[in-house]
N, C-alpha and C. Protein backbone atom coordinates (compact mmCIF):
# COMPACT_ATOMS: atom_id res chain seq x y z
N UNK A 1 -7.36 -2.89 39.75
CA UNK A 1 -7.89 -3.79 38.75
C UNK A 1 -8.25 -5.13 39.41
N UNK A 2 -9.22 -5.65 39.07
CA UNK A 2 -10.02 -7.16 39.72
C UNK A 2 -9.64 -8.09 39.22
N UNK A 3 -9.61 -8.88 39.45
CA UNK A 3 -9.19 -10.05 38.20
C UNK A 3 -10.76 -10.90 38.44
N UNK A 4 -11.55 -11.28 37.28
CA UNK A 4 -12.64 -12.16 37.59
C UNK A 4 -12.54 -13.73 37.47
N UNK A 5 -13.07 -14.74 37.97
CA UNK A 5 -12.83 -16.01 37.58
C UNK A 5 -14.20 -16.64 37.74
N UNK A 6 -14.31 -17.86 37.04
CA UNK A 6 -16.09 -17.97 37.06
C UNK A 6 -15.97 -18.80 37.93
N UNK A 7 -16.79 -18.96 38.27
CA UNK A 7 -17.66 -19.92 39.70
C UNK A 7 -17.33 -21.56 39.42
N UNK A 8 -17.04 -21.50 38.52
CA UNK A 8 -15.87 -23.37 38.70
C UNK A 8 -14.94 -23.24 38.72
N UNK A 9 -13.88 -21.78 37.88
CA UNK A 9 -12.69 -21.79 38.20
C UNK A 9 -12.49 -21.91 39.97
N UNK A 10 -13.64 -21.12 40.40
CA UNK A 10 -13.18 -20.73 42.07
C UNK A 10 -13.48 -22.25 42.73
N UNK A 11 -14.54 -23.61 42.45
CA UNK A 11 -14.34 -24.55 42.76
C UNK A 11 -13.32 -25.12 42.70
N UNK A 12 -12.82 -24.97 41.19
CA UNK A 12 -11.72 -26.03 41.24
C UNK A 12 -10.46 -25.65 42.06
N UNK A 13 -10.13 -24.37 41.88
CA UNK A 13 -8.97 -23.68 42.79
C UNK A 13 -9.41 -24.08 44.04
N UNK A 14 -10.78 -24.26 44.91
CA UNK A 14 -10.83 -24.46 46.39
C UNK A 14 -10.24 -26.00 46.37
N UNK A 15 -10.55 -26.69 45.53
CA UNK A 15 -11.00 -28.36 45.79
C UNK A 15 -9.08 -28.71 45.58
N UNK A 16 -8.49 -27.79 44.64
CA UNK A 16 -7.32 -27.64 44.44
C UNK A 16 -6.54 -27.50 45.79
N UNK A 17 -6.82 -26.48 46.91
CA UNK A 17 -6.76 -26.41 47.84
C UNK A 17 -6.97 -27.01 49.15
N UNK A 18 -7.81 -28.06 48.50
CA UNK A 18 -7.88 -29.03 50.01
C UNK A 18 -7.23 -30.64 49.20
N UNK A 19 -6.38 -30.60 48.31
CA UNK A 19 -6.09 -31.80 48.19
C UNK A 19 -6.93 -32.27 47.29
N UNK A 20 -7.98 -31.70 46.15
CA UNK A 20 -8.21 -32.09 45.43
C UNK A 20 -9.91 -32.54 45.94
N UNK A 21 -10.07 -32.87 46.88
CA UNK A 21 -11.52 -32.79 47.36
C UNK A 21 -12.11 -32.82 48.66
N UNK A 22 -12.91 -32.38 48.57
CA UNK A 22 -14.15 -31.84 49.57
C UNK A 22 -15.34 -32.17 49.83
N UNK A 23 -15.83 -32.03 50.99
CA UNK A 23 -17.54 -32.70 50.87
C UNK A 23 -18.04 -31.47 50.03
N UNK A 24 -19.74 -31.67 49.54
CA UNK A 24 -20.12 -30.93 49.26
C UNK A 24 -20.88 -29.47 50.14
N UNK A 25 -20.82 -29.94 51.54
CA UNK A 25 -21.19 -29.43 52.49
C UNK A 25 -19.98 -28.15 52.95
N UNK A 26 -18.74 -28.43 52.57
CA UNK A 26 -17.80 -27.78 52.97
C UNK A 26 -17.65 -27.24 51.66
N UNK A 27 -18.02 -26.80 50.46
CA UNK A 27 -18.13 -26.21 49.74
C UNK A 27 -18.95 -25.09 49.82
N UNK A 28 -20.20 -25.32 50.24
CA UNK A 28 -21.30 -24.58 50.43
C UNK A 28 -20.93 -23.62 51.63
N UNK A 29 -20.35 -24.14 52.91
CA UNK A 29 -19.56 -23.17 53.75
C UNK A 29 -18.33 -22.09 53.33
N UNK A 30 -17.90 -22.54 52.22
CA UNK A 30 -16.31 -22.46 52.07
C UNK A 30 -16.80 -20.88 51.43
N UNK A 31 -18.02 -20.96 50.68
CA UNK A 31 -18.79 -20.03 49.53
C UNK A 31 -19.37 -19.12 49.95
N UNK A 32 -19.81 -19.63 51.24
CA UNK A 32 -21.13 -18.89 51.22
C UNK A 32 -22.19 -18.43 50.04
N UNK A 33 -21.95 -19.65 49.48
CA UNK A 33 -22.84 -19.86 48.46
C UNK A 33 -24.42 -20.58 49.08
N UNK A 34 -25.85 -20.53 48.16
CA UNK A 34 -26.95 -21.68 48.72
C UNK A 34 -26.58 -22.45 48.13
N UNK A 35 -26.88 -23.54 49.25
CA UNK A 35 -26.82 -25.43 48.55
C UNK A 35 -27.41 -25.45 47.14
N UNK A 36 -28.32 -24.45 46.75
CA UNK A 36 -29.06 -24.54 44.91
C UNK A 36 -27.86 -24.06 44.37
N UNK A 37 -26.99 -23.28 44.58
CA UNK A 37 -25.90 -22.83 43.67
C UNK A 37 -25.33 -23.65 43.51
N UNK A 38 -24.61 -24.28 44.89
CA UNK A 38 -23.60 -25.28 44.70
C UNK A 38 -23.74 -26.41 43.65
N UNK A 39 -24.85 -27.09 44.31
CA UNK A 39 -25.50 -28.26 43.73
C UNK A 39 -25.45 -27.85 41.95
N UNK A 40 -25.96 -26.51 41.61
CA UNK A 40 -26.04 -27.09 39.99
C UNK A 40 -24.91 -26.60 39.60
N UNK A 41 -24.13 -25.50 40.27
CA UNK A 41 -22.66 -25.35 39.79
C UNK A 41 -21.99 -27.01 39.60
N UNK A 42 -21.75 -28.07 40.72
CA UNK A 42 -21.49 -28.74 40.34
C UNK A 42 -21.75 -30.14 39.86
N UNK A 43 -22.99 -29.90 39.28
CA UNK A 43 -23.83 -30.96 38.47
C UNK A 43 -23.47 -30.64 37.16
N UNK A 44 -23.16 -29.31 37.00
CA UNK A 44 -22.79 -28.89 35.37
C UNK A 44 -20.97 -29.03 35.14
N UNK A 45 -20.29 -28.95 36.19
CA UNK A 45 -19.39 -29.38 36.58
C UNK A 45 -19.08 -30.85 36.35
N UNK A 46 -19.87 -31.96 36.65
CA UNK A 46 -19.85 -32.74 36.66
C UNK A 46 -20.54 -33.28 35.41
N UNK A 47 -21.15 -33.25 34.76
CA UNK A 47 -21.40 -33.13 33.06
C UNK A 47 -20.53 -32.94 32.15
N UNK A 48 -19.51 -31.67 32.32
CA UNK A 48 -18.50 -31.49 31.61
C UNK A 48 -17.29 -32.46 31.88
N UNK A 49 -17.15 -32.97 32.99
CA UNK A 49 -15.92 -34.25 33.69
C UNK A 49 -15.22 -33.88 34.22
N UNK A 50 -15.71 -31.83 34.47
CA UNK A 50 -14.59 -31.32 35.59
C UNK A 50 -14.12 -31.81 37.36
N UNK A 51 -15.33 -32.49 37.38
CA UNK A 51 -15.34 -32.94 38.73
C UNK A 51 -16.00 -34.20 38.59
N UNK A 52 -16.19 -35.50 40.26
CA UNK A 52 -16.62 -36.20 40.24
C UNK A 52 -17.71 -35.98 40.90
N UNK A 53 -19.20 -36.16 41.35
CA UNK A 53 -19.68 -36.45 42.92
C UNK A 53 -19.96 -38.04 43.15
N UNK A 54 -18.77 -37.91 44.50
CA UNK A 54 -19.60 -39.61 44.57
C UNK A 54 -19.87 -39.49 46.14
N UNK A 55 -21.19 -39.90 46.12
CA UNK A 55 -22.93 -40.07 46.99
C UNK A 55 -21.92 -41.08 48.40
N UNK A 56 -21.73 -40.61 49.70
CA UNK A 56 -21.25 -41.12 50.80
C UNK A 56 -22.75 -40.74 51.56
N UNK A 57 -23.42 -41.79 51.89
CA UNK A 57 -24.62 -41.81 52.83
C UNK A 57 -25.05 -40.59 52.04
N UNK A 58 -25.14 -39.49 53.43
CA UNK A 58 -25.99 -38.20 53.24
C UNK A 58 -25.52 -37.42 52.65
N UNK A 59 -24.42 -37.50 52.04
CA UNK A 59 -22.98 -36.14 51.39
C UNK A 59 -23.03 -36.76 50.18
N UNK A 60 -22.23 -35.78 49.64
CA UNK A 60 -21.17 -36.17 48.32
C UNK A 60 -20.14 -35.41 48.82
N UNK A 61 -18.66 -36.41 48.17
CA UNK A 61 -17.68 -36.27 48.21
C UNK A 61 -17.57 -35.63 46.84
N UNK A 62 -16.44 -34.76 46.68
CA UNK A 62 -16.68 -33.73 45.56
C UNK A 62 -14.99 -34.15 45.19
N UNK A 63 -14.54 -34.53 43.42
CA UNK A 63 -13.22 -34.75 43.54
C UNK A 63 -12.75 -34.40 42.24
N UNK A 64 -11.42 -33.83 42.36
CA UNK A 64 -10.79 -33.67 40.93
C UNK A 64 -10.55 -34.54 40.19
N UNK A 65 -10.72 -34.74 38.56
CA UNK A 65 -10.40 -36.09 37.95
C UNK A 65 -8.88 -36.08 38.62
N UNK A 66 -8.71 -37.81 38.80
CA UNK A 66 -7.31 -38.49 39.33
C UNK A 66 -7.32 -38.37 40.73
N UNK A 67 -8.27 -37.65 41.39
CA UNK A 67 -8.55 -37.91 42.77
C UNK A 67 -9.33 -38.92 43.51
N UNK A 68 -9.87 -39.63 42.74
CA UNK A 68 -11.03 -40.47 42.54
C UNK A 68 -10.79 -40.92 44.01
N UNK A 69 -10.79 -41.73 45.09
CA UNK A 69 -10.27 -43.31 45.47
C UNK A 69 -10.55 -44.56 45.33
N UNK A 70 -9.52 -45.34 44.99
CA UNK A 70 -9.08 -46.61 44.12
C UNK A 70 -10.36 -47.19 43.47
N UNK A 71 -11.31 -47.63 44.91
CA UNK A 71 -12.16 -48.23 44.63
C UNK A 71 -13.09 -48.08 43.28
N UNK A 72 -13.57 -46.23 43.53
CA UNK A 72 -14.29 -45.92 42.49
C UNK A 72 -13.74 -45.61 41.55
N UNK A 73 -12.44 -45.28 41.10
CA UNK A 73 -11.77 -45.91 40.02
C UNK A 73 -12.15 -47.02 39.22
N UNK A 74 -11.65 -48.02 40.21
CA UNK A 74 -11.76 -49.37 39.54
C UNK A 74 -13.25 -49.86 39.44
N UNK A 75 -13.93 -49.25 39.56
CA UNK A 75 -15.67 -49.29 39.30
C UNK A 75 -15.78 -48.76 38.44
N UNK A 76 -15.53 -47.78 37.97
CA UNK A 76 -15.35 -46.70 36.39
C UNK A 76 -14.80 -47.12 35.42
N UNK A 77 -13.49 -48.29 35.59
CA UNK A 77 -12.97 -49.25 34.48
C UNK A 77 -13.63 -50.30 34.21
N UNK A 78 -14.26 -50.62 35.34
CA UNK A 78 -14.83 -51.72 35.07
C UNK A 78 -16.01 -51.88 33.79
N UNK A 79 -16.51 -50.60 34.81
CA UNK A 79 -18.16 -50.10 33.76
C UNK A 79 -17.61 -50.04 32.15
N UNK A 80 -16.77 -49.18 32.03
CA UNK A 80 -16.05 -48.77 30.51
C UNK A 80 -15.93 -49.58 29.65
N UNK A 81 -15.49 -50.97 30.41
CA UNK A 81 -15.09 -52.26 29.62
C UNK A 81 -16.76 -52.96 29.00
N UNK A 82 -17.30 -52.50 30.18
CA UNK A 82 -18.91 -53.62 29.92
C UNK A 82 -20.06 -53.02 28.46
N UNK A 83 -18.88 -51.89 28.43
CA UNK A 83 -19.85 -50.69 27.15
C UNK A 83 -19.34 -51.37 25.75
């Protein structure tokens, strides 16, 4: 018997696995998934608030909510307050 899990459960369990986050580049390896999968797996991912991407130069850093670091945290409270 298989057990199935959908294609964000298996993100979040990887990202779960490295401490909560990953580039997006090491996702796409991790998968052997194409960068088009990845990318809208976790753009829809990131719509729902299952994940973060935050844009480092040429990458995204890929993170579980509460993984954030500090900084962009406190950029996300900040914004919240100005709404």
């Amino acid at each position: 018997m298989s057990i199935y899990i959908t294609d964000q459960e298996y993100i979040r369990q990887l990202l779960r696995s490295h401490d909560g986050e990953m580039y997006q580049t090491e996702i796409v390896e991790s998968t052997n998934w194409s960068k088009t999968k990845v990318s809208v797996k976790l753009s829809e991912m990131q719509s729902d608030g299952e994940i973060t991407k935050i844009p480092l130069g040429r990458e995204n850093l890929v993170v579980l909510p509460g993984n954030e670091p500090e900084i962009i945290s406190e950029q996300n409270s900040t914004t919240g307050q100005n709404h």
